[in-house]
C-alpha atoms as a PDB file:
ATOM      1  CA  UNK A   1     -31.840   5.307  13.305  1.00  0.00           C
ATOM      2  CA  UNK A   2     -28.823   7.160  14.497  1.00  0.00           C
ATOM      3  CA  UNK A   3     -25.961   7.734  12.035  1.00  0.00           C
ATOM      4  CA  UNK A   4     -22.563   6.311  13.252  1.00  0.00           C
ATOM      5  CA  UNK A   5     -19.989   8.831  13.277  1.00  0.00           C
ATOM      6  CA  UNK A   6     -16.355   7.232  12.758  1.00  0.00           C
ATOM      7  CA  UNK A   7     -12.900   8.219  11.863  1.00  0.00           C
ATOM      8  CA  UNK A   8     -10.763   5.716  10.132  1.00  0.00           C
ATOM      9  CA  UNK A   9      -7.793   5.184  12.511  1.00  0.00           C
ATOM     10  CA  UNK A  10      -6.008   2.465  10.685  1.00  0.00           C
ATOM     11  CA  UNK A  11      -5.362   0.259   8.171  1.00  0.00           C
ATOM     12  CA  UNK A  12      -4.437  -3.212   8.906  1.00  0.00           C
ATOM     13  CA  UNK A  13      -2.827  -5.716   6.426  1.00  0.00           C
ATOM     14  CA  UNK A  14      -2.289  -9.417   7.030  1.00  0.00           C
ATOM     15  CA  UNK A  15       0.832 -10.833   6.802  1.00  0.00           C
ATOM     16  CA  UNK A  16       3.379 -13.377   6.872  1.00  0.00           C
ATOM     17  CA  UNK A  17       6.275 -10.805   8.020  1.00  0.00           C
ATOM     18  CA  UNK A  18       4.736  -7.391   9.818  1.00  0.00           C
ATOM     19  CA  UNK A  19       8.210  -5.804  10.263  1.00  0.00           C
ATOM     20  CA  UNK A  20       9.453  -5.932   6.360  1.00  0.00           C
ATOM     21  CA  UNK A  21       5.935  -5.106   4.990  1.00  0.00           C
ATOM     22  CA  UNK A  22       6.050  -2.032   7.368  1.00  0.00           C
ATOM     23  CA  UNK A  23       9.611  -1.289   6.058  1.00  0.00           C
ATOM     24  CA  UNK A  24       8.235  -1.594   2.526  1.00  0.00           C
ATOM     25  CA  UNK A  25       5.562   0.967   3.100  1.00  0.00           C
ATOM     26  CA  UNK A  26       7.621   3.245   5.220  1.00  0.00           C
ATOM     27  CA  UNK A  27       9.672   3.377   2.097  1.00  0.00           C
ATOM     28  CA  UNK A  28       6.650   4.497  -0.308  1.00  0.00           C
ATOM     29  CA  UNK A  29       4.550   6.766   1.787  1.00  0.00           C
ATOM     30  CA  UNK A  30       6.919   8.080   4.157  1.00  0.00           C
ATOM     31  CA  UNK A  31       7.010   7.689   7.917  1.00  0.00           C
ATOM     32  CA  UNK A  32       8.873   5.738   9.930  1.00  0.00           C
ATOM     33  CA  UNK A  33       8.451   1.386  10.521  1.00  0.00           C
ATOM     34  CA  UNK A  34       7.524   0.637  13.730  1.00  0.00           C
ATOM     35  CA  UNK A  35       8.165  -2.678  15.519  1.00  0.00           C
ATOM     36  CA  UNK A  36       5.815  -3.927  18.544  1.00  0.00           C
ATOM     37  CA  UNK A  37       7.025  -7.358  18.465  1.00  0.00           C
ATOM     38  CA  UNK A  38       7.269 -10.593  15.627  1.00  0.00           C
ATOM     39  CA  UNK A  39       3.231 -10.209  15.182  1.00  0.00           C
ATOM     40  CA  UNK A  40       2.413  -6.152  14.789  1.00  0.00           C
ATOM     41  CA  UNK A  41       3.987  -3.600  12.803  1.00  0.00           C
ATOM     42  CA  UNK A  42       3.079  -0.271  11.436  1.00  0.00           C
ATOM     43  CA  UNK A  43       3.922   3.109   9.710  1.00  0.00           C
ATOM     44  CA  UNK A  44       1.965   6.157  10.284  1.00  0.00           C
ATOM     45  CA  UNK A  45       2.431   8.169   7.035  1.00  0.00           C
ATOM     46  CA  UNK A  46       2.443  11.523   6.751  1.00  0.00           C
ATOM     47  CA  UNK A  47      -1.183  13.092   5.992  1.00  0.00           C
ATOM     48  CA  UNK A  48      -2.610   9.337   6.145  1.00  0.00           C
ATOM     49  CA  UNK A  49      -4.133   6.961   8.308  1.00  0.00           C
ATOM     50  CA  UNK A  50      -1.887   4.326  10.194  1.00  0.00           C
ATOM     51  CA  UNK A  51      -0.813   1.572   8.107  1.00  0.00           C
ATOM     52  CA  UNK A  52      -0.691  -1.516  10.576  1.00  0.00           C
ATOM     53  CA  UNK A  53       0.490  -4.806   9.343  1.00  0.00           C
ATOM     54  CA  UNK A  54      -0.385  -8.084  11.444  1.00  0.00           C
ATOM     55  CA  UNK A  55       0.864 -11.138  11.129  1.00  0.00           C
ATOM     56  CA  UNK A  56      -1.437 -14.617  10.658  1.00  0.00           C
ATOM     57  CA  UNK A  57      -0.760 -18.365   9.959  1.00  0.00           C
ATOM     58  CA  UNK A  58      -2.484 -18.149   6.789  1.00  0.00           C
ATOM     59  CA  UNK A  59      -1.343 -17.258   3.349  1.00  0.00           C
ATOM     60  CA  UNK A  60      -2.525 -14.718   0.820  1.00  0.00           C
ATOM     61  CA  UNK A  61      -5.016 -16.169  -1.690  1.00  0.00           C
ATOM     62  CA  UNK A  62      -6.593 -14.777  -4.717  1.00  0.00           C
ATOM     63  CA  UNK A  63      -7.040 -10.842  -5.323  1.00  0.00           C
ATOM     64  CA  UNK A  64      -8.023  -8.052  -2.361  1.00  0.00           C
ATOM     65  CA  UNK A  65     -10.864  -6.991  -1.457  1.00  0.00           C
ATOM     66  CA  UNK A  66      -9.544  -3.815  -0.569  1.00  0.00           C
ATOM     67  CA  UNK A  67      -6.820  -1.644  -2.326  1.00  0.00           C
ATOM     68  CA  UNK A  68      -4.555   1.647  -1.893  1.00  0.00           C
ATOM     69  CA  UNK A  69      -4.110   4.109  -4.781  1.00  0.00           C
ATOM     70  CA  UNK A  70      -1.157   6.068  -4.504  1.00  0.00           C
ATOM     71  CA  UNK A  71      -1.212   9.279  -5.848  1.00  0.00           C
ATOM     72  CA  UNK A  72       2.095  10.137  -7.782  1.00  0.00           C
ATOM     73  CA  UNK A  73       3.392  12.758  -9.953  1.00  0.00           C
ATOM     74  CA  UNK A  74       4.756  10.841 -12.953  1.00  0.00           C
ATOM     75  CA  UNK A  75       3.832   6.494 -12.681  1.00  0.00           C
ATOM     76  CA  UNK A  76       6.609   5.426 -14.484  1.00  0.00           C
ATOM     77  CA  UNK A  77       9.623   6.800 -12.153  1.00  0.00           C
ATOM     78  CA  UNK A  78       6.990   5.814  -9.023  1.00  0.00           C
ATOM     79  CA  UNK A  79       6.955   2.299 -10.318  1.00  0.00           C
ATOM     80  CA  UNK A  80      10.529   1.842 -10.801  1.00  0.00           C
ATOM     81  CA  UNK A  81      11.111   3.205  -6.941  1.00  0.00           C
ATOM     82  CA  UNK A  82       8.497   0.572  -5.801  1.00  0.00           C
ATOM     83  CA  UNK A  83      10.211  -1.503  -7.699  1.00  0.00           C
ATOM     84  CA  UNK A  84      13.721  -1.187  -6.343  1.00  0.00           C
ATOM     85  CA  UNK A  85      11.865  -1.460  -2.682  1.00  0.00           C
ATOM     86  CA  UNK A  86      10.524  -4.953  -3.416  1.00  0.00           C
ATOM     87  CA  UNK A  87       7.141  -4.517  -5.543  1.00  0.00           C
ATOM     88  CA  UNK A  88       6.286  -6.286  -8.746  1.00  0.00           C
ATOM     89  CA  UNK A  89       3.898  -4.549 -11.548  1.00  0.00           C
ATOM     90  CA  UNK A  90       1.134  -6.616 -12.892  1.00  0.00           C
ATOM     91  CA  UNK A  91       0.807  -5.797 -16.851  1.00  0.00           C
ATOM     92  CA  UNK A  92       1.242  -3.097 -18.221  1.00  0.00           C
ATOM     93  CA  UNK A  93       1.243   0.536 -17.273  1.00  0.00           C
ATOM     94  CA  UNK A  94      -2.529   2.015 -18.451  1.00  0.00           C
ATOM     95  CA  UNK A  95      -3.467   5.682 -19.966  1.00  0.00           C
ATOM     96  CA  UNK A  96      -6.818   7.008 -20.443  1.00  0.00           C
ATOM     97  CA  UNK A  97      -8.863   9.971 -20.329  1.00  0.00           C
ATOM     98  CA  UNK A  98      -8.693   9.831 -16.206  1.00  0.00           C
ATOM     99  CA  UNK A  99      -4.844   9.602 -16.199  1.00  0.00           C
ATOM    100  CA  UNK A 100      -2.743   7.096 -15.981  1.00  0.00           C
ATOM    101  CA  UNK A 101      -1.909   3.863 -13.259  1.00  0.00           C
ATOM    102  CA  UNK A 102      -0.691   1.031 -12.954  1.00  0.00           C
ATOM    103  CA  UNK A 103      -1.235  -1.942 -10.623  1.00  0.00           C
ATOM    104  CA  UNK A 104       1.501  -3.182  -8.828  1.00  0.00           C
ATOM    105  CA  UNK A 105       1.870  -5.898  -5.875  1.00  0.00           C
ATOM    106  CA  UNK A 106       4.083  -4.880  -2.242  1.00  0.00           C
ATOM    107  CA  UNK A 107       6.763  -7.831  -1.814  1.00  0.00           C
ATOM    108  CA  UNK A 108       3.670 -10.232  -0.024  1.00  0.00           C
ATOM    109  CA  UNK A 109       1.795  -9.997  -3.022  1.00  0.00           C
ATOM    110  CA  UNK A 110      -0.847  -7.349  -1.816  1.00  0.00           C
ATOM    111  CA  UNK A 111      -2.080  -5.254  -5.185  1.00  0.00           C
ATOM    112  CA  UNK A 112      -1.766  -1.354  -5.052  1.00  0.00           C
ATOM    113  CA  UNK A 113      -2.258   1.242  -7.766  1.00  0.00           C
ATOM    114  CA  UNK A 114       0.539   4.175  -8.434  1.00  0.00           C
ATOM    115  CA  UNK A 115      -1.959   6.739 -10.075  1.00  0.00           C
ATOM    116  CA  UNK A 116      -1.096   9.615 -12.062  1.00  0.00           C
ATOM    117  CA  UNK A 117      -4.017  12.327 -12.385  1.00  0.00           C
ATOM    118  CA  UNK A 118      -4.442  13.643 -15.934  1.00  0.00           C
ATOM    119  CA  UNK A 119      -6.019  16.411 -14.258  1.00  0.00           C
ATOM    120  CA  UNK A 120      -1.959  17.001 -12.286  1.00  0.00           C
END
């Protein structure tokens, strides 16, 4: 059988509001929030693939599937930035012999991890 040769192009989140989620993620990874009307938004991040947020009727139940790890220099002045943009951390920040993260949620509840190398 022939292997399938793909590039990621995108990311796409569901949402309730497209245009503040891409704000909110514009605001982490860089890159500027794009509008294409009430339903599509996206940010295309420096040195990443498009982040593309869609909007849908439904709301956001239980934990994703899927998740981003940020990679940060230091997780405790990375959380208080995400913090001041409109994400919540869930417990506490962890340390172990891989480094140290900490799981946070973007202001619709999505989880992400800020993730500190102990490697640098």
């Amino acid at each position: 059988m022939a292997v399938l040769r793909a590039r990621l192009g995108q990311l796409v989140v569901d949402c309730a509001d497209p245009e503040r989620l891409a704000r909110f993620w514009a605001g982490l990874l860089g890159g500027r929030p794009v509008v294409r009307d009430s339903s599509w938004a996206y940010v295309d991040p420096p040195g990443a693939p498009r982040l593309a947020f869609q909007r849908v009727p439904e709301e956001k139940a239980g934990k994703n599937r899927l998740h981003l790890d940020l990679a940060v220099e230091d997780v405790r002045r990375a959380r208080a930035a995400a913090v001041r943009r409109g994400a919540h951390p869930v417990g506490a920040t962890v340390t172990d012999a891989q480094g140290t993260f900490q799981v946070m949620r973007d202001p619709e509840g999505n989880e992400f991890c800020l993730v500190e190398s102990a490697d640098g």
